[in-house]
Protein backbone atom coordinates (compact mmCIF):
# COMPACT_ATOMS: atom_id res chain seq x y z
CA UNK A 1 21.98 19.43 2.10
CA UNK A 2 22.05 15.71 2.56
CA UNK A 3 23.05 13.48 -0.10
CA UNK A 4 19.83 10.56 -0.89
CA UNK A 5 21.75 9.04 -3.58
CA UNK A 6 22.18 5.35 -3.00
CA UNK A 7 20.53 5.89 0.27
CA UNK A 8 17.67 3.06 1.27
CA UNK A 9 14.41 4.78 3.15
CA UNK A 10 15.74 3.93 6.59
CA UNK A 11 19.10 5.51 6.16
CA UNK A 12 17.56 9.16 4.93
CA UNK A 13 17.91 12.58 7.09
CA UNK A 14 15.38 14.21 9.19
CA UNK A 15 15.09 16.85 6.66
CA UNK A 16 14.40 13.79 3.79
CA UNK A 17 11.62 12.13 5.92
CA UNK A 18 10.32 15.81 6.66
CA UNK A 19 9.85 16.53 3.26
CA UNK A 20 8.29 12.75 2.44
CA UNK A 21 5.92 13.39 5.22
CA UNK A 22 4.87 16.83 3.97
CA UNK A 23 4.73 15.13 0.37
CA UNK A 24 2.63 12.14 1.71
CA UNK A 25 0.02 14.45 3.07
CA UNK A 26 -0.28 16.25 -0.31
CA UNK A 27 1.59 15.39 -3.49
CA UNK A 28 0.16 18.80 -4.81
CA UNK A 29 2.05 20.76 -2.48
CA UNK A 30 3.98 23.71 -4.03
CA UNK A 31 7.62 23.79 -3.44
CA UNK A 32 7.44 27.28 -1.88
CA UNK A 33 4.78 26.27 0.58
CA UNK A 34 7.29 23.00 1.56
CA UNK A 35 10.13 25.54 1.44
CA UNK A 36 8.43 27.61 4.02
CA UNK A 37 7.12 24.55 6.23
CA UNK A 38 10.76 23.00 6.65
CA UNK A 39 12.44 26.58 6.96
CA UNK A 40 14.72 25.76 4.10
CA UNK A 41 15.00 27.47 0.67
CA UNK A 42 12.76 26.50 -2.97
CA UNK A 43 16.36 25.67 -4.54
CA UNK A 44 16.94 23.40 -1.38
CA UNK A 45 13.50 21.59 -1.55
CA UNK A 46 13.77 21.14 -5.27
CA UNK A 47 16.98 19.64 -5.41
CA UNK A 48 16.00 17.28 -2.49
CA UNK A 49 13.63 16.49 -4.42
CA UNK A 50 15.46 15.56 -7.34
CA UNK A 51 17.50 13.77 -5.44
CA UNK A 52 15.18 11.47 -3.87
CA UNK A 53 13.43 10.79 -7.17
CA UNK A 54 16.60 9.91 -9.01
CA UNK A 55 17.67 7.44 -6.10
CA UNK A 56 14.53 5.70 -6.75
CA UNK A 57 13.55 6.79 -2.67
CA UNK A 58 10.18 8.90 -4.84
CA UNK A 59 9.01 5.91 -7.22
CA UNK A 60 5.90 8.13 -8.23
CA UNK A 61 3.44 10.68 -7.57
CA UNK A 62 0.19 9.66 -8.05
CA UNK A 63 -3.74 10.29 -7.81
CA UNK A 64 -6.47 8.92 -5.47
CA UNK A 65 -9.64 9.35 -7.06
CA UNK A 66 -12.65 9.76 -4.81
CA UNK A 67 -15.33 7.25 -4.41
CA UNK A 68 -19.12 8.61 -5.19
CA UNK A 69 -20.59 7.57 -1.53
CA UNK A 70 -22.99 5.29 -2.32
CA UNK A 71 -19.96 3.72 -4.23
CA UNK A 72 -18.46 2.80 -0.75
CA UNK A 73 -21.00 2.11 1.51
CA UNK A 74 -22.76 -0.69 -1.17
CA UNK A 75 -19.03 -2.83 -1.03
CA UNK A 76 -18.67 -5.73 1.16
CA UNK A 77 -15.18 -6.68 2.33
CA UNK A 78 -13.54 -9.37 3.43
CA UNK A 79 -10.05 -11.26 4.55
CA UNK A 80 -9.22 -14.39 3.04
CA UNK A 81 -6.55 -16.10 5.20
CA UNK A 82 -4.02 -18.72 3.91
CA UNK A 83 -2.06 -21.25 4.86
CA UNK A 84 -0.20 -22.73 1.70
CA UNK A 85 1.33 -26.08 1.02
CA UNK A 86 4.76 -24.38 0.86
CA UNK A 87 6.23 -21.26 0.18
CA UNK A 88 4.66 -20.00 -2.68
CA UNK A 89 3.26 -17.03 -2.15
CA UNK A 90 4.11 -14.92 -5.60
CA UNK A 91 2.76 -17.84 -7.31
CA UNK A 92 -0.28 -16.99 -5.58
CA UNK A 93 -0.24 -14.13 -6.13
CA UNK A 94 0.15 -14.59 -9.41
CA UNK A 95 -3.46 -16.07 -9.80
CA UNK A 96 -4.79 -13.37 -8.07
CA UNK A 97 -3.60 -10.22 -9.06
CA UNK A 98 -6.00 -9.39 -11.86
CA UNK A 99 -8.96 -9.92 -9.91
CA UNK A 100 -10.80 -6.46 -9.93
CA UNK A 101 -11.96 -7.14 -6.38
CA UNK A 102 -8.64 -7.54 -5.27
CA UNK A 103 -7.75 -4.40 -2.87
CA UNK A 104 -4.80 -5.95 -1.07
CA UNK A 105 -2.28 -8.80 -0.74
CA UNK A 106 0.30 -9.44 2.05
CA UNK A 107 2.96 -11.98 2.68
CA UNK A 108 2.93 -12.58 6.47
CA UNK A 109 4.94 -14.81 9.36
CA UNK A 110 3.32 -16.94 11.63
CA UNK A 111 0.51 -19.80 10.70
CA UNK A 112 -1.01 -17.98 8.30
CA UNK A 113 1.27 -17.18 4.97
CA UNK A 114 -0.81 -15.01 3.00
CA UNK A 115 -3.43 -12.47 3.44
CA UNK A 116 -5.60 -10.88 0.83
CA UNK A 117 -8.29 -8.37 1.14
CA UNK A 118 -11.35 -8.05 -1.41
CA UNK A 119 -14.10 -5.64 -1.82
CA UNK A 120 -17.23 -6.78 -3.33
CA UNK A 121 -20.77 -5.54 -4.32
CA UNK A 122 -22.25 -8.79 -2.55
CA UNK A 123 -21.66 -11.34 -0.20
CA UNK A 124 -22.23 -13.75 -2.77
CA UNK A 125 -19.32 -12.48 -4.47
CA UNK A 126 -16.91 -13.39 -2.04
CA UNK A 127 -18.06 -16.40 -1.53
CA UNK A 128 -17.74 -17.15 -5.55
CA UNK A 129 -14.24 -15.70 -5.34
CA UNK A 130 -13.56 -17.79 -2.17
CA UNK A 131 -14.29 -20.91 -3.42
CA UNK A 132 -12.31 -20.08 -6.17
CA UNK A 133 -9.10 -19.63 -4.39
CA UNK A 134 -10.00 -22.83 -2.49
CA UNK A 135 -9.46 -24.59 -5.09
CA UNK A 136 -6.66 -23.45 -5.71
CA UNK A 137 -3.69 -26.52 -5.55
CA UNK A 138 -1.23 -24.56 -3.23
CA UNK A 139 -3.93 -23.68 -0.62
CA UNK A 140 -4.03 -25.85 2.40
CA UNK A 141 -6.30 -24.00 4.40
CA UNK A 142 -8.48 -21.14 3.95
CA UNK A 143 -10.76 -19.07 6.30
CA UNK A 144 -12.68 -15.93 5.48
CA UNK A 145 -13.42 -13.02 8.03
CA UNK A 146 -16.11 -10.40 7.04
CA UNK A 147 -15.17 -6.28 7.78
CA UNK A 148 -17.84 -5.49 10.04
CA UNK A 149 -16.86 -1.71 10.18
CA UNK A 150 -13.50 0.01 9.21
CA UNK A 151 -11.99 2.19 11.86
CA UNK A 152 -8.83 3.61 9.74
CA UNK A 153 -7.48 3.15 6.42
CA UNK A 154 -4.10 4.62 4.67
CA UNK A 155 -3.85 3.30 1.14
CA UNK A 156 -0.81 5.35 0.53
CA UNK A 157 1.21 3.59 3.19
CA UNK A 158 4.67 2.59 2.48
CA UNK A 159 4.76 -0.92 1.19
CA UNK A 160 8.71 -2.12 1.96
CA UNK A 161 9.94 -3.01 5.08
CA UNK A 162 12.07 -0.49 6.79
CA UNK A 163 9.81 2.25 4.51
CA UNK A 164 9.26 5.51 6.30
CA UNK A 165 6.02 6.64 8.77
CA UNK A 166 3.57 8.90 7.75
């Protein structure tokens, strides 16, 4: 068995991303039925698994928690793009981050330097958060593009660069 100590995510074994992917599809998943899927043994899987959680690979396991359906439909979402003044973006961020609305924030390259994505109730709502960030003194420019319909969504995809596929 491979060692993950000190190992980042792109420098794990087969048998490592195996196991993440099985564990990405279901964090519930017994070690027997993971043992059985990757042909190896329970000890094996466990110890793998300890391993990867100790070298901080396995930060947590956590819970989605479904949405009633009525919940998701009435939400109204929406991109704000931004260009900054300079390179500022955690300060941004930083104003931000406790807004309950708030489902998503990137750093990106290119013309734009930030992305964040909201989810509100109402239109109106974005606008009020919009004009909000506007005003912000770091923005330079700001434009806003509505979600007209969502084709595919993974909200437990790896965050870091170099992070492993689903």
């Amino acid at each position: 068995m491979d060692n993950a100590a000190g190992r980042t995510a792109a420098q794990l074994s087969g048998r490592d991303r195996q196991l993440l992917a099985l564990l990405r599809q279901n964090a519930r998943r017994t070690i027997s039925d993971m043992a059985a899927v990757l042909g190896v043994s329970r000890t094996s899987v466990k110890e793998r698994m300890d391993r990867l959680v100790s070298s901080g690979i396995i930060r947590q396991f956590t819970v989605r928690l479904a949405e009633a359906p009525a919940e998701r439909a009435a939400g109204v979402r929406a991109f704000f793009h931004l260009q900054l003044n300079r390179p500022v973006c955690p300060i941004v961020y930083g104003f931000v981050e406790g807004w309950p609305e708030l489902v998503g924030c990137w750093s990106v390259s290119g013309e734009i330097d930030m992305i964040l994505l909201v989810d509100c109730a109402r239109p109106e709502e974005i606008e009020r958060l919009r004009d909000r960030l506007a005003r912000h003194p770091e923005v330079r420019r700001l434009t806003t593009s509505l979600a007209l319909r969502q084709w595919r969504w993974q909200d437990d995809a790896p965050t870091a660069a170099g992070a492993l596929p689903a």
